[in-house]
PDB file of N, CA and C in Angstrom:
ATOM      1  N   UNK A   1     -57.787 -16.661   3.866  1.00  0.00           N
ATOM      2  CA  UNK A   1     -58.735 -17.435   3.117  1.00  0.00           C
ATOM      3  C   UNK A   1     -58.054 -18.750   2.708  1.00  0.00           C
ATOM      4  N   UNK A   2     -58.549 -19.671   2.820  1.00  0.00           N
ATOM      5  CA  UNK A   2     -58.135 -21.079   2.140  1.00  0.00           C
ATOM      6  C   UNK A   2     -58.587 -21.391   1.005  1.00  0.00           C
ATOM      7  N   UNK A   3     -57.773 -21.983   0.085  1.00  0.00           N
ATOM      8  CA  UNK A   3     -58.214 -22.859  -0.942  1.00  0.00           C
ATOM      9  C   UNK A   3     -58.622 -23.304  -1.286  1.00  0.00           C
ATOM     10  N   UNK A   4     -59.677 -23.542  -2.245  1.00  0.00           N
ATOM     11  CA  UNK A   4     -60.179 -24.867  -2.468  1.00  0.00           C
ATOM     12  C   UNK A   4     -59.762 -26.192  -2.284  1.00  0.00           C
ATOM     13  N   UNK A   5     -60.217 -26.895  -2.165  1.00  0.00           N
ATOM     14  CA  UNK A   5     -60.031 -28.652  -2.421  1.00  0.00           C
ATOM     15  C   UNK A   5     -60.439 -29.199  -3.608  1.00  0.00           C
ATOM     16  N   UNK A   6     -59.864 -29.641  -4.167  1.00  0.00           N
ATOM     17  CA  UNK A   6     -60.671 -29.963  -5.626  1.00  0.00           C
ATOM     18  C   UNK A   6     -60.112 -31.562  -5.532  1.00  0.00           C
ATOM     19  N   UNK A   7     -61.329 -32.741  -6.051  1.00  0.00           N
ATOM     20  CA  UNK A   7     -61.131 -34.195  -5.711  1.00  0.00           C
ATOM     21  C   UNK A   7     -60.190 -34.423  -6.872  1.00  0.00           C
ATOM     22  N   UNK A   8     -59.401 -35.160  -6.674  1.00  0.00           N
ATOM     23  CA  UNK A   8     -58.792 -35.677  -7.787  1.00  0.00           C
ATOM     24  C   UNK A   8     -59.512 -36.368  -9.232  1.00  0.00           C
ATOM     25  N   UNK A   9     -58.969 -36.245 -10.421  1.00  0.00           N
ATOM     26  CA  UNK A   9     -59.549 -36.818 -11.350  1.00  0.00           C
ATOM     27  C   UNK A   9     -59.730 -38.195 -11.220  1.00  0.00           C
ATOM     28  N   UNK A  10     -61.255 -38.523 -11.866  1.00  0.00           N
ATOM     29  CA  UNK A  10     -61.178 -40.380 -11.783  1.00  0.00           C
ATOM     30  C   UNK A  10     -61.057 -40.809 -12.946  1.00  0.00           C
ATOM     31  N   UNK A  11     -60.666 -40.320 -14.464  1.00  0.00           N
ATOM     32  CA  UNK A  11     -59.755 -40.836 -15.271  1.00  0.00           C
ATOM     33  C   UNK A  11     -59.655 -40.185 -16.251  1.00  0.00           C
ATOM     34  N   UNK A  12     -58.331 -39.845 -16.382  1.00  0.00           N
ATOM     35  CA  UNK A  12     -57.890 -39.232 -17.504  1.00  0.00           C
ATOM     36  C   UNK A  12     -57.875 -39.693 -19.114  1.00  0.00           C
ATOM     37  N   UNK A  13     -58.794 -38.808 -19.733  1.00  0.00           N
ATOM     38  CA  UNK A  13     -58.690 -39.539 -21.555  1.00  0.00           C
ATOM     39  C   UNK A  13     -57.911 -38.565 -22.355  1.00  0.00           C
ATOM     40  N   UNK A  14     -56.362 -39.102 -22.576  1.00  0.00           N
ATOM     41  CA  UNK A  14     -55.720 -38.063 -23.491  1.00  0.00           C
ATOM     42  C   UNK A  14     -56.778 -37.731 -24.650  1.00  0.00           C
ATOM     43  N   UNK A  15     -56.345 -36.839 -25.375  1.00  0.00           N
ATOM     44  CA  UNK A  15     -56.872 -35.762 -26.793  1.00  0.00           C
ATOM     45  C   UNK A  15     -56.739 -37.088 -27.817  1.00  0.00           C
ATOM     46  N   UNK A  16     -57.500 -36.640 -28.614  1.00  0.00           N
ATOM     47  CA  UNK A  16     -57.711 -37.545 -29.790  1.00  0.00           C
ATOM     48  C   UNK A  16     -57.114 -36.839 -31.191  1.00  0.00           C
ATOM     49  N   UNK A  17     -55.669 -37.199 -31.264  1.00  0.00           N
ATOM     50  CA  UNK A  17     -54.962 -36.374 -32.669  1.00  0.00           C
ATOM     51  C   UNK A  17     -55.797 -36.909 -33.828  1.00  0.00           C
ATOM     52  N   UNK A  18     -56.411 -35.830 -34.385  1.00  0.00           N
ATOM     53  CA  UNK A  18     -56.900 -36.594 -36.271  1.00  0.00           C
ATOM     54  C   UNK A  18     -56.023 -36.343 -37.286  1.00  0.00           C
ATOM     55  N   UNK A  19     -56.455 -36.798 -38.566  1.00  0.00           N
ATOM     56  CA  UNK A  19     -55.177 -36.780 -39.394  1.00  0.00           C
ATOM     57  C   UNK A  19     -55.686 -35.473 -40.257  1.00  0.00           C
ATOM     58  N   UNK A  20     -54.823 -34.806 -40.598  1.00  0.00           N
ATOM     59  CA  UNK A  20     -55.013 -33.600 -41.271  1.00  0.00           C
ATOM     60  C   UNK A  20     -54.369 -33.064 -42.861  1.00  0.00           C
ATOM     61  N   UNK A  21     -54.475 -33.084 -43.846  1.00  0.00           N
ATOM     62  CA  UNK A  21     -53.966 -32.979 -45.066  1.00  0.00           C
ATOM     63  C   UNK A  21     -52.903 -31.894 -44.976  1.00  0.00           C
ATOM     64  N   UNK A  22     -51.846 -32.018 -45.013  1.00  0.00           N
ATOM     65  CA  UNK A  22     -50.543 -31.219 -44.830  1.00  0.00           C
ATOM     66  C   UNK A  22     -50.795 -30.305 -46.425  1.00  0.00           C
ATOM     67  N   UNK A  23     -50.709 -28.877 -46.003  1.00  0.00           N
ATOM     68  CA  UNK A  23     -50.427 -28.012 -46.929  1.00  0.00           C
ATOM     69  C   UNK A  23     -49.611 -26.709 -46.411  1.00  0.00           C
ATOM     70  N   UNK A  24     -49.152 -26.060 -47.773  1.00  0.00           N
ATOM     71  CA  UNK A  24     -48.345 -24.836 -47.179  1.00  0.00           C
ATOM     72  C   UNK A  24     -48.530 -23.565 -46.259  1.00  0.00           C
ATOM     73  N   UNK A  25     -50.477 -23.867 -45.776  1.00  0.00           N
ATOM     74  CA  UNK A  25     -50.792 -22.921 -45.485  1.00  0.00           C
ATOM     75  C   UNK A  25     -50.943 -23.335 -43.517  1.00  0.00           C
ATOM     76  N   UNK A  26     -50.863 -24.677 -43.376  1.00  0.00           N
ATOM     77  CA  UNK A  26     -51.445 -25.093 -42.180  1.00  0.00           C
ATOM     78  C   UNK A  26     -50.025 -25.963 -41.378  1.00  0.00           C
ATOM     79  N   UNK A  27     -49.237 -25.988 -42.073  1.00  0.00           N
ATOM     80  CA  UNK A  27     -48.290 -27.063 -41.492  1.00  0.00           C
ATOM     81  C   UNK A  27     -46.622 -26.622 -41.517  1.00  0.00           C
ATOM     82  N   UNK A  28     -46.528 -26.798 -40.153  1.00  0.00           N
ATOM     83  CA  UNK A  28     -44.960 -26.123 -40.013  1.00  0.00           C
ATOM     84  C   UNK A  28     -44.084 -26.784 -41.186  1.00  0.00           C
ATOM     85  N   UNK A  29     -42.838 -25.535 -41.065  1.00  0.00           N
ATOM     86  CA  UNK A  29     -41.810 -25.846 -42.195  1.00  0.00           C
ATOM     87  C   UNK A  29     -40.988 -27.859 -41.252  1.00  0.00           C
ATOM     88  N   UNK A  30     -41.159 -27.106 -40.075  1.00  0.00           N
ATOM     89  CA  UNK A  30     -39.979 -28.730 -39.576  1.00  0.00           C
ATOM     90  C   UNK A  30     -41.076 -29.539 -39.728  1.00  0.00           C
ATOM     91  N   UNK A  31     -42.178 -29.969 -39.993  1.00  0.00           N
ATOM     92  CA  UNK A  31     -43.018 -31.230 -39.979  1.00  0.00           C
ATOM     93  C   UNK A  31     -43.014 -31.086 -41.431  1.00  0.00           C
ATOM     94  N   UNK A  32     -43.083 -30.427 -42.512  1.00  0.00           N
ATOM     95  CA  UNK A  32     -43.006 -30.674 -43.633  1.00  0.00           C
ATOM     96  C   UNK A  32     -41.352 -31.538 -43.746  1.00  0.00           C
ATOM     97  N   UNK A  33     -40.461 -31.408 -43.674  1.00  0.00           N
ATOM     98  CA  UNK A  33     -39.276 -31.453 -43.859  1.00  0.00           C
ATOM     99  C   UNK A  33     -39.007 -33.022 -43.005  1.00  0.00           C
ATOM    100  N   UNK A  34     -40.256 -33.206 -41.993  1.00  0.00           N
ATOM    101  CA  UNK A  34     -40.125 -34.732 -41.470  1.00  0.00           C
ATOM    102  C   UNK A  34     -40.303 -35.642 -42.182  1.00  0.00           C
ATOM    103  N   UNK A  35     -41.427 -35.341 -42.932  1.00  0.00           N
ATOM    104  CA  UNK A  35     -41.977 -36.498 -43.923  1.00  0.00           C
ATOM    105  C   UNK A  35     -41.045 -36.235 -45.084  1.00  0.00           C
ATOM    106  N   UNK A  36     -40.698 -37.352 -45.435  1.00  0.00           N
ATOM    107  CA  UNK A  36     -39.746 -37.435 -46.759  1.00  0.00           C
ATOM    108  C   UNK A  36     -40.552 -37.517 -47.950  1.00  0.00           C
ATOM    109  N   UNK A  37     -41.570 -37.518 -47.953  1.00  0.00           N
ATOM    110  CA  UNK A  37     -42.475 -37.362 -49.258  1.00  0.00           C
ATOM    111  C   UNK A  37     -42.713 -35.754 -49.649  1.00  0.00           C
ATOM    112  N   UNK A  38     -43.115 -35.263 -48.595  1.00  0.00           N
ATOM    113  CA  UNK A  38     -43.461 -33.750 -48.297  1.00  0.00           C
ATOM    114  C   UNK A  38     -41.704 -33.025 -48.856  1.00  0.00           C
ATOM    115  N   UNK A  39     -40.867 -33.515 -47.919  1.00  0.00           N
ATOM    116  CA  UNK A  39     -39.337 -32.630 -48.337  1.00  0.00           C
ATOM    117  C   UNK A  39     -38.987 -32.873 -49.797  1.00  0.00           C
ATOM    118  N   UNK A  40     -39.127 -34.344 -50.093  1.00  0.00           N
ATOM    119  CA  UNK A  40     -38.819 -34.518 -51.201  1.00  0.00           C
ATOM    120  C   UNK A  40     -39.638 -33.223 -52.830  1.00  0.00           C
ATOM    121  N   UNK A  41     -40.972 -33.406 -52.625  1.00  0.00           N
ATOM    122  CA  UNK A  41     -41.712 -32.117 -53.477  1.00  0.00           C
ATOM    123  C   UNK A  41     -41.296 -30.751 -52.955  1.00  0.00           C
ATOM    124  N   UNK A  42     -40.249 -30.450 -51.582  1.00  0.00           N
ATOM    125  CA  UNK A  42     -40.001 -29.038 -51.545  1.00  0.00           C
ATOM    126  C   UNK A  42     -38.751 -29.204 -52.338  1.00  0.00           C
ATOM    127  N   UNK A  43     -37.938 -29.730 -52.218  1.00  0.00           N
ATOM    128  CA  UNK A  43     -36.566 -29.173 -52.834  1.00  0.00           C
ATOM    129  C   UNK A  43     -36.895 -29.610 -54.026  1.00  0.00           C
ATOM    130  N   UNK A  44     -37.861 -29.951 -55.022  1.00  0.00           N
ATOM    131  CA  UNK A  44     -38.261 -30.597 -56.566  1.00  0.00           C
ATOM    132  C   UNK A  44     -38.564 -28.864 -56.705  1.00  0.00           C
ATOM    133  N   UNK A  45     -39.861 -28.197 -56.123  1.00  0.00           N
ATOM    134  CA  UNK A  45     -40.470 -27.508 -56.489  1.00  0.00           C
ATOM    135  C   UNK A  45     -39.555 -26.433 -55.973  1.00  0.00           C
ATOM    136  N   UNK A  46     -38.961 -26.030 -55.495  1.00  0.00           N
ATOM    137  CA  UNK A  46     -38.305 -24.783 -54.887  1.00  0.00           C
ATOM    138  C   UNK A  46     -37.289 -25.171 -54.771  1.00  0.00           C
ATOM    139  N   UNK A  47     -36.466 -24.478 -56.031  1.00  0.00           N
ATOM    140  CA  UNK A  47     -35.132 -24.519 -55.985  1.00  0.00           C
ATOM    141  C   UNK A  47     -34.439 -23.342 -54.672  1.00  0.00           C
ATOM    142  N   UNK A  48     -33.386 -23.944 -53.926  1.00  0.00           N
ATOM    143  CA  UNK A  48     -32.752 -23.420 -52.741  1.00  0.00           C
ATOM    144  C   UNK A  48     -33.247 -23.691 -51.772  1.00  0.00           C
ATOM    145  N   UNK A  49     -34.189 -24.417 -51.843  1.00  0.00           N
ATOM    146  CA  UNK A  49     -35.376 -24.382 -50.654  1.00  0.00           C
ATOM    147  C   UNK A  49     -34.400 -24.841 -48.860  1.00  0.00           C
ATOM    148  N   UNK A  50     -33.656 -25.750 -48.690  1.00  0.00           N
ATOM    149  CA  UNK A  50     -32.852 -25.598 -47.741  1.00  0.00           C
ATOM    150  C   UNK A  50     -31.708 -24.325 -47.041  1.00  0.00           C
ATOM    151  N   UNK A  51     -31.411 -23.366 -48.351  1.00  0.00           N
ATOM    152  CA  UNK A  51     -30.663 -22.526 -48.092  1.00  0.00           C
ATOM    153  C   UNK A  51     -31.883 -21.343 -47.704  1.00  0.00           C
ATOM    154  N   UNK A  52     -32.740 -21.005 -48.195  1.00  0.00           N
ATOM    155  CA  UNK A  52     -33.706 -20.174 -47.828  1.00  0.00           C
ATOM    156  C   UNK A  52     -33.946 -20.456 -46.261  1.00  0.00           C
ATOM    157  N   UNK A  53     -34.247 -21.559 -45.736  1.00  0.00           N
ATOM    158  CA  UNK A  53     -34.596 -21.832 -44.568  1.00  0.00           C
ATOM    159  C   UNK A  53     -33.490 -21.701 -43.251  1.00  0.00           C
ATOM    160  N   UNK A  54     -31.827 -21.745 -44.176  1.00  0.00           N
ATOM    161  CA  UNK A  54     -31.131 -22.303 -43.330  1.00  0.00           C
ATOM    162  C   UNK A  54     -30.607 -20.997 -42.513  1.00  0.00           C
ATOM    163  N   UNK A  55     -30.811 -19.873 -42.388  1.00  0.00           N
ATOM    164  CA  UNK A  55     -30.069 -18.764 -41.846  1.00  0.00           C
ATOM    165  C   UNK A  55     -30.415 -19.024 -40.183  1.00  0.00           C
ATOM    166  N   UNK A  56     -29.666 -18.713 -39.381  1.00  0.00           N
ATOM    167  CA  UNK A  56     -29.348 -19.049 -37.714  1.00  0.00           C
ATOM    168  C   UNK A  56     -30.718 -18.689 -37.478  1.00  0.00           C
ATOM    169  N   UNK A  57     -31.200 -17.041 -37.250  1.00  0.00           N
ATOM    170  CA  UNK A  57     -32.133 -16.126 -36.383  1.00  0.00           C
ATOM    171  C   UNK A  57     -33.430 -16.822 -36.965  1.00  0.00           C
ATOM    172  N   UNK A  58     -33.694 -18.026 -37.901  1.00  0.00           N
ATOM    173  CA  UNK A  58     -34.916 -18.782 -38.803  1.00  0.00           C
ATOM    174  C   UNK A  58     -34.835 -19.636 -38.318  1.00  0.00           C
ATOM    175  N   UNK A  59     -33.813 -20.339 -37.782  1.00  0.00           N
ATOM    176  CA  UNK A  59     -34.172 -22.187 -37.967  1.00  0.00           C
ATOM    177  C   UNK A  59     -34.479 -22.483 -36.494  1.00  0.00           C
ATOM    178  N   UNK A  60     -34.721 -21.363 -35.053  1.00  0.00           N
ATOM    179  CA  UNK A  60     -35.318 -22.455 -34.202  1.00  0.00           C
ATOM    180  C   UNK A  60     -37.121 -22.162 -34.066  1.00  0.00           C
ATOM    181  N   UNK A  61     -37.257 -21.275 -35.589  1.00  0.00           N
ATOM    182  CA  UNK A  61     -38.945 -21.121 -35.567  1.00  0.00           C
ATOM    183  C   UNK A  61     -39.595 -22.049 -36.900  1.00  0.00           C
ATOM    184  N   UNK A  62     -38.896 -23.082 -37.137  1.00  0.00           N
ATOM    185  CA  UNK A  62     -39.106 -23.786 -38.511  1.00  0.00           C
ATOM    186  C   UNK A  62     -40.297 -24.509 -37.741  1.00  0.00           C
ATOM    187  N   UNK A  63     -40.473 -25.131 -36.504  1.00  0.00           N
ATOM    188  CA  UNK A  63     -41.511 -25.863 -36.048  1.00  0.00           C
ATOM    189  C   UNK A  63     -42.928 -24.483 -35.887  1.00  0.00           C
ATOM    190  N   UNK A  64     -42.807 -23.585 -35.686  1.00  0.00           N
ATOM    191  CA  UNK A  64     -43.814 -22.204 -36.247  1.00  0.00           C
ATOM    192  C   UNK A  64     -44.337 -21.936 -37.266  1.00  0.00           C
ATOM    193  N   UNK A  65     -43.713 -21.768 -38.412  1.00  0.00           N
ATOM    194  CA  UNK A  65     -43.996 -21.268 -39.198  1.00  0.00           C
ATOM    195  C   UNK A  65     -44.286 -21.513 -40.266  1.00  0.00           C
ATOM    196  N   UNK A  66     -45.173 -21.702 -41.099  1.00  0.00           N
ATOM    197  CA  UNK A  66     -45.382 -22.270 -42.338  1.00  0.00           C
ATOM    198  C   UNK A  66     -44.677 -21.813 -43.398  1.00  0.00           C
ATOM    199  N   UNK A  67     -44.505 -22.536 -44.723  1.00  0.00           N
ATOM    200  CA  UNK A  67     -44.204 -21.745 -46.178  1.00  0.00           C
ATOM    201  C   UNK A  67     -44.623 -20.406 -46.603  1.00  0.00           C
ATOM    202  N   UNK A  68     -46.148 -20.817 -46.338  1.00  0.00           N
ATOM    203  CA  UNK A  68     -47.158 -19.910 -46.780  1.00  0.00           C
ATOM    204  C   UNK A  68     -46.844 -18.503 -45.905  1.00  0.00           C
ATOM    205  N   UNK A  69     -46.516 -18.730 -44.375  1.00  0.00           N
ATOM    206  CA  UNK A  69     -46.249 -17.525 -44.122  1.00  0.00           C
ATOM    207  C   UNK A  69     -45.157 -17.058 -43.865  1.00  0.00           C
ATOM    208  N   UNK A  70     -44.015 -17.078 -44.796  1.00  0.00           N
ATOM    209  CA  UNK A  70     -43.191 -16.697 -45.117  1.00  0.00           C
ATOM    210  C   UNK A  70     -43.239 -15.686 -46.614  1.00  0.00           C
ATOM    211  N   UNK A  71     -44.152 -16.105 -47.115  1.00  0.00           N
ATOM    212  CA  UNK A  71     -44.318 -15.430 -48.606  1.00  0.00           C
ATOM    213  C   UNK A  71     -43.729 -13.924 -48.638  1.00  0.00           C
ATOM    214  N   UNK A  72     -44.494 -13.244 -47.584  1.00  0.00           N
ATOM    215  CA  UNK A  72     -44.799 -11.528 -47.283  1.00  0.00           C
ATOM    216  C   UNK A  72     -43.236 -10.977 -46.990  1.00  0.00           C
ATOM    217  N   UNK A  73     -42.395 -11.694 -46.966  1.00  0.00           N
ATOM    218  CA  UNK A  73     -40.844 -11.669 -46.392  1.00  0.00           C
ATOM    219  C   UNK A  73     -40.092 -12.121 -47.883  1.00  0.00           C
ATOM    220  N   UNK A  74     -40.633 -12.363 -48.519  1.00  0.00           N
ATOM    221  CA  UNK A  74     -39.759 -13.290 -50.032  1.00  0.00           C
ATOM    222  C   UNK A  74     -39.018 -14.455 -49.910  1.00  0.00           C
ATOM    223  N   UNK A  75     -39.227 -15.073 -48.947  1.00  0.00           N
ATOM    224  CA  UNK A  75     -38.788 -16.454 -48.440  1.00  0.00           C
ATOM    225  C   UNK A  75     -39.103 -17.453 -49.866  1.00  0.00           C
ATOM    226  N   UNK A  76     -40.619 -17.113 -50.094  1.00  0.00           N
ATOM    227  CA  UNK A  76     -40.969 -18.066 -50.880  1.00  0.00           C
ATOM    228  C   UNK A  76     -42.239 -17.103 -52.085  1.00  0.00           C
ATOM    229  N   UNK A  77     -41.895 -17.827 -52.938  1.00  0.00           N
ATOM    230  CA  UNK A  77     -43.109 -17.197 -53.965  1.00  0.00           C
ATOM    231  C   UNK A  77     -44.701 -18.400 -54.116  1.00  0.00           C
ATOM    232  N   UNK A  78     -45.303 -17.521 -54.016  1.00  0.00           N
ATOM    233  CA  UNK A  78     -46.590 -18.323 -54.028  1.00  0.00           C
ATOM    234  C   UNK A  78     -47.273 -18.915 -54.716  1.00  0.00           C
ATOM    235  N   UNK A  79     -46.895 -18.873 -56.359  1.00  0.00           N
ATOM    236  CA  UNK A  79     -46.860 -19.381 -57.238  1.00  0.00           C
ATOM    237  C   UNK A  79     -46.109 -21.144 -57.214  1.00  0.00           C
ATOM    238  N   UNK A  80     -45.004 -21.069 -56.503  1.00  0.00           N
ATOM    239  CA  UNK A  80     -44.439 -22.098 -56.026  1.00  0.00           C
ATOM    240  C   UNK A  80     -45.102 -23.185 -55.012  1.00  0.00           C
ATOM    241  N   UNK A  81     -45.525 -22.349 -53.930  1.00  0.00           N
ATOM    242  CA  UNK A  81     -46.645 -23.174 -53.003  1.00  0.00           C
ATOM    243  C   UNK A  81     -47.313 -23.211 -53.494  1.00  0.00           C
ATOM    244  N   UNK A  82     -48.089 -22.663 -54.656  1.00  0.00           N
ATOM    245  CA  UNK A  82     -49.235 -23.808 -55.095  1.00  0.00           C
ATOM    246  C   UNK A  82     -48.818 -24.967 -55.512  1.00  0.00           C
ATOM    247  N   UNK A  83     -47.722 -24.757 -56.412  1.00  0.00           N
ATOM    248  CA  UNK A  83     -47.423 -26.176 -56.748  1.00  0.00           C
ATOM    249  C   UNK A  83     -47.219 -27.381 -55.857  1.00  0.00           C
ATOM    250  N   UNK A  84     -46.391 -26.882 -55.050  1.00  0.00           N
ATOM    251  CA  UNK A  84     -46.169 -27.973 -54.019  1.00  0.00           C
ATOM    252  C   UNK A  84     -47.575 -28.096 -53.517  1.00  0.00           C
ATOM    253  N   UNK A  85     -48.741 -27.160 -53.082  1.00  0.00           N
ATOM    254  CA  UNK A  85     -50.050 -28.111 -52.160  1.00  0.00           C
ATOM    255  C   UNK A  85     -50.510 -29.026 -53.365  1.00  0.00           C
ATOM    256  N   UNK A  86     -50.600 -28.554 -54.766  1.00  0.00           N
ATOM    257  CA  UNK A  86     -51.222 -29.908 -55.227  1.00  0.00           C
ATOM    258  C   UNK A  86     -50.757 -31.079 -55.183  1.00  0.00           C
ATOM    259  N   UNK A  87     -49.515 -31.043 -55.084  1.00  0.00           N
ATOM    260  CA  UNK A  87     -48.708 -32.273 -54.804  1.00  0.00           C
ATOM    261  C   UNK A  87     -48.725 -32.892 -53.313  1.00  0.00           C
ATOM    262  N   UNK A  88     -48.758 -32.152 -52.313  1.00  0.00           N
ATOM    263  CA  UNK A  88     -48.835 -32.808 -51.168  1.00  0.00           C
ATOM    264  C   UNK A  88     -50.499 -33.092 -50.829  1.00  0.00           C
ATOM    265  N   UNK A  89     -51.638 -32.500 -51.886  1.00  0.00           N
ATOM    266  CA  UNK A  89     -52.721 -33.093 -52.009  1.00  0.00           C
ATOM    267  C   UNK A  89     -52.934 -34.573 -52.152  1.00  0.00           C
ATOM    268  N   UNK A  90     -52.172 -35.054 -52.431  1.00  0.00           N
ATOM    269  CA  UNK A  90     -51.852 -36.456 -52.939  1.00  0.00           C
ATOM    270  C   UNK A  90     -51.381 -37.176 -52.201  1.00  0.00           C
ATOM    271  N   UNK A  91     -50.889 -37.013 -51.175  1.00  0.00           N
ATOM    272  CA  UNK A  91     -50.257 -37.280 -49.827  1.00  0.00           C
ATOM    273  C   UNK A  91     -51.217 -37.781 -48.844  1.00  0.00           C
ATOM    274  N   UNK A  92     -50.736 -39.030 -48.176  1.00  0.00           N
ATOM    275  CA  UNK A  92     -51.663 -39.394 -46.792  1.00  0.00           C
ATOM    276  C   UNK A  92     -51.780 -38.371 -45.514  1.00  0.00           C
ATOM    277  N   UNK A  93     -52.386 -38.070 -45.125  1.00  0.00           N
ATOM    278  CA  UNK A  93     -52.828 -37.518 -44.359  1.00  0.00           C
ATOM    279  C   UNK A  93     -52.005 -37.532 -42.851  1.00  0.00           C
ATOM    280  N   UNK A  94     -51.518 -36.310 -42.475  1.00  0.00           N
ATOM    281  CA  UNK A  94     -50.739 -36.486 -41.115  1.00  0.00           C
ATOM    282  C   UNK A  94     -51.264 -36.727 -40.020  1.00  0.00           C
ATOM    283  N   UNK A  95     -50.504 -37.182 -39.045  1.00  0.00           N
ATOM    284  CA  UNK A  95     -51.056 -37.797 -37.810  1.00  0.00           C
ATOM    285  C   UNK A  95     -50.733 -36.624 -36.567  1.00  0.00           C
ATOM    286  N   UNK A  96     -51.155 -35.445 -36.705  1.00  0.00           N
ATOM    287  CA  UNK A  96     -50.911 -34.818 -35.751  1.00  0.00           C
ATOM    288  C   UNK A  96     -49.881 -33.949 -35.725  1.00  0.00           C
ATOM    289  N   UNK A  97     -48.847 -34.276 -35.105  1.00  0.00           N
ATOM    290  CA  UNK A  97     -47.491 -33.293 -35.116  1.00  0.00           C
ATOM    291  C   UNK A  97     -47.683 -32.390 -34.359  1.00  0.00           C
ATOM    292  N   UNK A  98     -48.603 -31.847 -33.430  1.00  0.00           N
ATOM    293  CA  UNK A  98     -48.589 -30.641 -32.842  1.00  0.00           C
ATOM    294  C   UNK A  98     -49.750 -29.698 -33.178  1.00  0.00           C
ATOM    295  N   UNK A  99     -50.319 -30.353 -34.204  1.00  0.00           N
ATOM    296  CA  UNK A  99     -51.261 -29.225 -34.464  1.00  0.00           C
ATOM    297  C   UNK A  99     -52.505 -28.819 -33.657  1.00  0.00           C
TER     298      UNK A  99
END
């Protein structure tokens, strides 16, 4: 049996990234930690917050995983991420990152 033929595309329109309000529940730990506004309210609001993150078998899923879902593990208390989303409520809006 042969293959199809399929015509080539006649023009490609990349994806259209929108901007999205970064919170603890939607946005990886390494894109939080990009924006220096965002890192700056984690290590304010969560004391250790770099040493929590920093163990080997954790840090090549920091672009995965959010704050928020770390809670269920004791990474982080949730009382804490609230604080920080109201604060990154206040924050311009991200441009994508992967999401």
């Amino acid at each position: 049996m042969d293959a199809p033929l399929y015509p080539p595309s006649q023009a490609y329109e990349p994806p259209i990234v929108l901007a999205y309000p970064m919170t603890t529940a939607n946005t990886a730990i390494a894109i939080l930690l990009a924006d220096p506004a965002a890192k700056a309210i984690l290590l304010r609001e969560i004391p250790g917050f770099e040493s929590r993150i920093g163990n080997e078998p954790l840090k090549p899923h920091l672009g995965n995983l959010s704050p928020r879902s770390l809670v269920q593990f004791g990474v982080f208390q949730a009382d804490a991420l609230d604080r920080v989303d109201i604060q990154l409520r206040a924050l311009p809006a991200a441009q994508g990152h992967g999401q």
